[in-house]
PDB file of N, CA and C in Angstrom:
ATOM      1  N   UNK A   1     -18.038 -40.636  -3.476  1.00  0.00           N
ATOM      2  CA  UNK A   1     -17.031 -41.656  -3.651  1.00  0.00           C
ATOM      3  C   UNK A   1     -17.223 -42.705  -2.558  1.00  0.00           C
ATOM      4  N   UNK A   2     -17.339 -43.541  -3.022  1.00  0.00           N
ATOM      5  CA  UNK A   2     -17.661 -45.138  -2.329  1.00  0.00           C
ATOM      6  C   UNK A   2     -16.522 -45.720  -1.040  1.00  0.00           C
ATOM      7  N   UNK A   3     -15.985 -45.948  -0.071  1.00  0.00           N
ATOM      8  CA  UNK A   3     -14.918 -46.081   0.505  1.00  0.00           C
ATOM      9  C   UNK A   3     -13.922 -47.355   0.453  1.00  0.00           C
ATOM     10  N   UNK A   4     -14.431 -48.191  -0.942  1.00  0.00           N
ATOM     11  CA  UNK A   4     -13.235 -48.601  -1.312  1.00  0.00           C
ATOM     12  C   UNK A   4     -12.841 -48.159  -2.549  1.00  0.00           C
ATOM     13  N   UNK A   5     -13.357 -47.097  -2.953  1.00  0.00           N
ATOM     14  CA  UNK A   5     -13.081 -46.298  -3.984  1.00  0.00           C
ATOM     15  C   UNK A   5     -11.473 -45.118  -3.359  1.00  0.00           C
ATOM     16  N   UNK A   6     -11.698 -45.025  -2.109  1.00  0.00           N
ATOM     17  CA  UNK A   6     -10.767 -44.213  -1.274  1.00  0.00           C
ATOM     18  C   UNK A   6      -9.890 -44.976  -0.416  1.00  0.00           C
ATOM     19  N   UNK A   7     -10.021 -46.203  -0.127  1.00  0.00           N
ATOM     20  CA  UNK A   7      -9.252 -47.132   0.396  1.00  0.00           C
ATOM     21  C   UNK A   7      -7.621 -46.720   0.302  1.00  0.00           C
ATOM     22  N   UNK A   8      -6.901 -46.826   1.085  1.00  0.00           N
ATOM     23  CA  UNK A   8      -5.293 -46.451   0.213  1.00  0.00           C
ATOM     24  C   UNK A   8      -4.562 -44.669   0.453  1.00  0.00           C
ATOM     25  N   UNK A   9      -5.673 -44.069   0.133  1.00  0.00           N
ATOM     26  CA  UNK A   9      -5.079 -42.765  -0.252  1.00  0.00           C
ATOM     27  C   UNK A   9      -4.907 -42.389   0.795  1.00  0.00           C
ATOM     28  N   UNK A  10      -5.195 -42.700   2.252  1.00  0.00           N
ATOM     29  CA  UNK A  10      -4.912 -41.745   3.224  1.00  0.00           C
ATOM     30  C   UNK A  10      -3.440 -42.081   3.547  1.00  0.00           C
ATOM     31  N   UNK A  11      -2.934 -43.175   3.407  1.00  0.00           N
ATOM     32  CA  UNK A  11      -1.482 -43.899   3.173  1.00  0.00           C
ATOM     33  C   UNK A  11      -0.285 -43.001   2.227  1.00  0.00           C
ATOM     34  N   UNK A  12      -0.793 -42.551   1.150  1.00  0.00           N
ATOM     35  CA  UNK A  12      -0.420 -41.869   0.136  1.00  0.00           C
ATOM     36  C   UNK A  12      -0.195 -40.025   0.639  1.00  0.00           C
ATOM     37  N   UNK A  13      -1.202 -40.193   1.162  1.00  0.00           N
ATOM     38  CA  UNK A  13      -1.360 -38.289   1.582  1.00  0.00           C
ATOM     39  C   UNK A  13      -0.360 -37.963   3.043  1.00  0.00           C
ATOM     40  N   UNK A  14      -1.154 -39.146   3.632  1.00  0.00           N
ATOM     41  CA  UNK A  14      -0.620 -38.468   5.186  1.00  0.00           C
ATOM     42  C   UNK A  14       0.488 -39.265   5.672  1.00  0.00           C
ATOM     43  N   UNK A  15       1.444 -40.063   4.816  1.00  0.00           N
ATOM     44  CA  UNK A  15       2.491 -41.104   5.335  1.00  0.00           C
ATOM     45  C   UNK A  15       3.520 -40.287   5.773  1.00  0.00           C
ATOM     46  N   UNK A  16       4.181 -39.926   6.913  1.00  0.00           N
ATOM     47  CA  UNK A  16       5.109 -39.101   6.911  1.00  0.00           C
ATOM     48  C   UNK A  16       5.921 -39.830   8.350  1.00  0.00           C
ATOM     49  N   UNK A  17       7.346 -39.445   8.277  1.00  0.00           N
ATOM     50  CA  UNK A  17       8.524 -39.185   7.515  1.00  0.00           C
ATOM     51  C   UNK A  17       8.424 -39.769   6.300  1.00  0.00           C
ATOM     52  N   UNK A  18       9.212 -39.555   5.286  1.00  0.00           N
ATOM     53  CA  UNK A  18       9.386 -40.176   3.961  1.00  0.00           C
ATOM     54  C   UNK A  18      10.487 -40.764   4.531  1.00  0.00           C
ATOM     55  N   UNK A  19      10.730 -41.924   4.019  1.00  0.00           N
ATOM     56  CA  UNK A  19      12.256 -42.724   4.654  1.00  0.00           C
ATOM     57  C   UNK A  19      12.659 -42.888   3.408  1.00  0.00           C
ATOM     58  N   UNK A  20      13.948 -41.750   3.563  1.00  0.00           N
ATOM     59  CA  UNK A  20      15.057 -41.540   2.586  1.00  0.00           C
ATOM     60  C   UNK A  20      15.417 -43.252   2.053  1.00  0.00           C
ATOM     61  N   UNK A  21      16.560 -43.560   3.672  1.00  0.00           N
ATOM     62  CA  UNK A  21      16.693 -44.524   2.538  1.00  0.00           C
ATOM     63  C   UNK A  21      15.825 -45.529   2.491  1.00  0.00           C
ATOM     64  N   UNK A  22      14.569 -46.089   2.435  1.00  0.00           N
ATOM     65  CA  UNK A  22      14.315 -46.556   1.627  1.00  0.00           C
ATOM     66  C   UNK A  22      14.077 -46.597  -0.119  1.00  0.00           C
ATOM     67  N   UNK A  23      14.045 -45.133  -0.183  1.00  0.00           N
ATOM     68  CA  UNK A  23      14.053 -44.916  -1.695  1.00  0.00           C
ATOM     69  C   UNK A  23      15.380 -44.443  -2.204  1.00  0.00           C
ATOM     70  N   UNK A  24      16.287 -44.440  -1.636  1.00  0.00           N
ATOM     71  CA  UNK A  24      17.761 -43.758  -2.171  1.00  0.00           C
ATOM     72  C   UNK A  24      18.900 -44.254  -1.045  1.00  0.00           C
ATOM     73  N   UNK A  25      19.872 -44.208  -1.388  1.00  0.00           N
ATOM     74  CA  UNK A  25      20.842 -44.688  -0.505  1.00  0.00           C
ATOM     75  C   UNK A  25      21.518 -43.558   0.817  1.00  0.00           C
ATOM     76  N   UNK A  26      21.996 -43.838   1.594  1.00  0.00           N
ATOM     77  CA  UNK A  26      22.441 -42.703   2.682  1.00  0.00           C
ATOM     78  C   UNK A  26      24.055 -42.801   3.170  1.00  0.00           C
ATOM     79  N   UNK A  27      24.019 -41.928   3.067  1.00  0.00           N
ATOM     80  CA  UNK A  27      25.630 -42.113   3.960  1.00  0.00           C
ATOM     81  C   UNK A  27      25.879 -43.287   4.699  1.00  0.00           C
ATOM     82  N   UNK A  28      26.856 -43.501   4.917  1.00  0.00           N
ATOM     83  CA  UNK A  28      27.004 -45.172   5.491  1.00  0.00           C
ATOM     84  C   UNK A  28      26.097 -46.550   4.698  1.00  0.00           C
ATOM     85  N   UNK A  29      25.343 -46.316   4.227  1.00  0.00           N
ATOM     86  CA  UNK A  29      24.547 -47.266   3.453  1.00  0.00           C
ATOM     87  C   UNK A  29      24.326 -47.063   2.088  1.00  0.00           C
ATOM     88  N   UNK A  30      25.244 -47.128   1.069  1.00  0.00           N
ATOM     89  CA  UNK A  30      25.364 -46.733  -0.207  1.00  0.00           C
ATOM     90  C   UNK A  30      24.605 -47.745  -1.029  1.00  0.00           C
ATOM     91  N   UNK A  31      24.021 -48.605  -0.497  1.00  0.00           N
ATOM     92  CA  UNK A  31      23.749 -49.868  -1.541  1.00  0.00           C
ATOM     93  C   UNK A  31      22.134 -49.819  -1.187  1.00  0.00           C
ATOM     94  N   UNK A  32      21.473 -49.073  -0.272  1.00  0.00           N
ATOM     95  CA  UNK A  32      20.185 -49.205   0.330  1.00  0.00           C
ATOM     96  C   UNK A  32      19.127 -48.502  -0.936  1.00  0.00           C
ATOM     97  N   UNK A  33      18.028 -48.372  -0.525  1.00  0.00           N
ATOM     98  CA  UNK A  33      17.471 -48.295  -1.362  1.00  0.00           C
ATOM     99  C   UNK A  33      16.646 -48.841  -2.330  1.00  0.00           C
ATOM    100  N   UNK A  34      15.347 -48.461  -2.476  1.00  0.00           N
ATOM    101  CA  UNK A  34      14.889 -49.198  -4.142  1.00  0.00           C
ATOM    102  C   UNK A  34      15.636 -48.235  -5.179  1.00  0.00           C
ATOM    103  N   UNK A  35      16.449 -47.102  -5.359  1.00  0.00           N
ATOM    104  CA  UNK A  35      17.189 -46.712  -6.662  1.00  0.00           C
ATOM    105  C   UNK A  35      18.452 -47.344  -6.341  1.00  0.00           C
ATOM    106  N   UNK A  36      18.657 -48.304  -5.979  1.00  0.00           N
ATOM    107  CA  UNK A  36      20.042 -49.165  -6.078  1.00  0.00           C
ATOM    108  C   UNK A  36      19.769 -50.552  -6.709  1.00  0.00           C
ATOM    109  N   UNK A  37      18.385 -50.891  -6.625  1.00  0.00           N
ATOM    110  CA  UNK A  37      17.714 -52.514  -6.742  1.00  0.00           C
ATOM    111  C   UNK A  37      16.976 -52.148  -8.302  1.00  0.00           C
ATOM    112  N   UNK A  38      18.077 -52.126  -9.202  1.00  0.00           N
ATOM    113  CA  UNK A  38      17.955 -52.115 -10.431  1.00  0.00           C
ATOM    114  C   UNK A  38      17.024 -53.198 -11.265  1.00  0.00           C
ATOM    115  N   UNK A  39      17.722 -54.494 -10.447  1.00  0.00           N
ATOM    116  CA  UNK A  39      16.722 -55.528 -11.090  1.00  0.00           C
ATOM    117  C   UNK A  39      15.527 -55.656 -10.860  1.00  0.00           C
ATOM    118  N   UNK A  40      15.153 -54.985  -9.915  1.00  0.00           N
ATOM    119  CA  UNK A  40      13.675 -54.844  -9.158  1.00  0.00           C
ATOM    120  C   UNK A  40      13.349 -54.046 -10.308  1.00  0.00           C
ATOM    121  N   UNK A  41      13.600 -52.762  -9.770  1.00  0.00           N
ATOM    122  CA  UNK A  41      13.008 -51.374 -10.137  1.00  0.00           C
ATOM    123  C   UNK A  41      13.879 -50.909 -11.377  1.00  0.00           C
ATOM    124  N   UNK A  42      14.344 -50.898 -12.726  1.00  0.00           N
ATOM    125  CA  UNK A  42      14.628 -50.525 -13.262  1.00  0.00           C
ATOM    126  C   UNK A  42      14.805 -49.219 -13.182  1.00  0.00           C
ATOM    127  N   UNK A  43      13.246 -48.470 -13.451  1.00  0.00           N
ATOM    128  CA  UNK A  43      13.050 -47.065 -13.431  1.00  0.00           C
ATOM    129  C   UNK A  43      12.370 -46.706 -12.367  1.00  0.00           C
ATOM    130  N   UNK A  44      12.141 -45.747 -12.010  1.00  0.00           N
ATOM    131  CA  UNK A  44      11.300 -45.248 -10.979  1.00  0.00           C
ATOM    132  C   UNK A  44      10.202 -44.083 -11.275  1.00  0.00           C
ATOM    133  N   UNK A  45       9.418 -44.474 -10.930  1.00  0.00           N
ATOM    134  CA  UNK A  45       7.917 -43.977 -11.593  1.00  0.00           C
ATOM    135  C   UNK A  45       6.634 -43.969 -10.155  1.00  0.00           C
ATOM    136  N   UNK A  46       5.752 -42.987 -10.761  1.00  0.00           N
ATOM    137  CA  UNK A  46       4.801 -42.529  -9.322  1.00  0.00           C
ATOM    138  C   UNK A  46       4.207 -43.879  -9.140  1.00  0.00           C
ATOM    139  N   UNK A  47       4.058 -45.165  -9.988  1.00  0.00           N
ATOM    140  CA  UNK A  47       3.543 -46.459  -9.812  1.00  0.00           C
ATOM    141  C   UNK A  47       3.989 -47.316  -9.205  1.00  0.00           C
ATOM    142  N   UNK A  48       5.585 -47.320  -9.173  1.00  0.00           N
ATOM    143  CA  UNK A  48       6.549 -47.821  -8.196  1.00  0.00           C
ATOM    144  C   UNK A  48       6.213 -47.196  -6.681  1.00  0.00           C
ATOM    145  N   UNK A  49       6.796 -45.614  -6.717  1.00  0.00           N
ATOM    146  CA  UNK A  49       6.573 -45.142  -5.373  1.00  0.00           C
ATOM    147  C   UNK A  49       5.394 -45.178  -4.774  1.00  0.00           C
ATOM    148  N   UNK A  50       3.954 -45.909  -5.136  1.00  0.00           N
ATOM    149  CA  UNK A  50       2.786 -46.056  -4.754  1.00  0.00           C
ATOM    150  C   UNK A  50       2.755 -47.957  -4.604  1.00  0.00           C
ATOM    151  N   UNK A  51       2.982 -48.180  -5.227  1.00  0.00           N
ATOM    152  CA  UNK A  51       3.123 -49.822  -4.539  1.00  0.00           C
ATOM    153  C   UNK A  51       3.943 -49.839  -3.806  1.00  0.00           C
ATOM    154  N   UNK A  52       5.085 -49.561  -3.679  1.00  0.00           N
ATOM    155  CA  UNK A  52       6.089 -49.638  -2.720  1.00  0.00           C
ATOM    156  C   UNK A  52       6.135 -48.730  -1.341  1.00  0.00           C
ATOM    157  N   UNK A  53       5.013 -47.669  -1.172  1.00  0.00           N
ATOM    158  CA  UNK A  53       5.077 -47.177  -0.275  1.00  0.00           C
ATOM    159  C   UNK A  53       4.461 -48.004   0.951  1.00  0.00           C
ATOM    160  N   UNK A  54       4.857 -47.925   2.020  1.00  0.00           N
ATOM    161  CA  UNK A  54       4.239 -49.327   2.922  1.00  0.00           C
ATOM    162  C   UNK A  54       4.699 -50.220   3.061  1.00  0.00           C
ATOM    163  N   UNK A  55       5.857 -51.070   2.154  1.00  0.00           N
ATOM    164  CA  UNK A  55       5.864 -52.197   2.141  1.00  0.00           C
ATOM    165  C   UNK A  55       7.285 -53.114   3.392  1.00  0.00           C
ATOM    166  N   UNK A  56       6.891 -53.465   3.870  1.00  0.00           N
ATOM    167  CA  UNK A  56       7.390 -54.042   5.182  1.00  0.00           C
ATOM    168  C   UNK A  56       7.103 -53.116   6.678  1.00  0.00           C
ATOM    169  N   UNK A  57       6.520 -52.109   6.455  1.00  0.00           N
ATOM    170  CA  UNK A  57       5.971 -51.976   7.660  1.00  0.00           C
ATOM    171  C   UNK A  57       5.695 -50.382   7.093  1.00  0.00           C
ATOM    172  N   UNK A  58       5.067 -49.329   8.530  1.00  0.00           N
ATOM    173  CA  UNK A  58       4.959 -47.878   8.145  1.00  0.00           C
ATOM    174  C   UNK A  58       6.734 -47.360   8.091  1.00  0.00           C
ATOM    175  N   UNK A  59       7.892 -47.696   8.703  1.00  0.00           N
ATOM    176  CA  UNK A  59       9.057 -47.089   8.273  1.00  0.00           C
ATOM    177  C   UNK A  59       9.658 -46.948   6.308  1.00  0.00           C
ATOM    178  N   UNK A  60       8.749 -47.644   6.141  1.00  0.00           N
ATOM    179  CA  UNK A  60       9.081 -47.806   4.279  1.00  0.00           C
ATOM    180  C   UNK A  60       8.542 -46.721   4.047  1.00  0.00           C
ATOM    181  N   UNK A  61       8.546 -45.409   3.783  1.00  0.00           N
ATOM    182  CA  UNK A  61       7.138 -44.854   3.283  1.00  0.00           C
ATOM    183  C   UNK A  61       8.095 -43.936   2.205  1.00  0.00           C
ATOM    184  N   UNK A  62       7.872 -44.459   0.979  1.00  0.00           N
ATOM    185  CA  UNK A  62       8.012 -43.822  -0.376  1.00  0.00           C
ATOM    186  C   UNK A  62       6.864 -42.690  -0.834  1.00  0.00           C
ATOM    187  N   UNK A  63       6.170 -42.072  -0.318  1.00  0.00           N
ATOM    188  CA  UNK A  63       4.842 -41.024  -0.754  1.00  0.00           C
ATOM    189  C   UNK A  63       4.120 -40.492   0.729  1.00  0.00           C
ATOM    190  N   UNK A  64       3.783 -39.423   0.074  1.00  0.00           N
ATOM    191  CA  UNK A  64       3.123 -38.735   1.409  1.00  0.00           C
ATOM    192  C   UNK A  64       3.498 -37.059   1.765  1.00  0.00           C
TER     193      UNK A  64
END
């Protein structure tokens, strides 16, 4: 496998903490979340949580 064939996945495997709320809302912050941002994200799907993992810095991390 070529290494932009693998580009990405180490993002995917080894991203850790998962930050709750970015993908769900938390106590004190009921509105947080991409499952609150309906118009965004309608549904939520492993294609969502893979584009969206990362996004505004490493604290976003939807996968891993």
């Amino acid at each position: 496998m070529d290494s932009g064939a693998t580009e990405g996945i180490e993002g995917l495997l080894n991203s850790w903490p998962l930050d709750e709320s970015f993908v769900d809302y938390v106590e004190g912050a009921t509105d947080s979340g991409i499952i609150n941002n309906v118009s965004e994200f309608p549904s939520i799907s492993i294609a969502i949580l893979e584009t969206t993992n990362g996004n505004g810095g490493e604290e976003n991390v939807t996968a891993g």
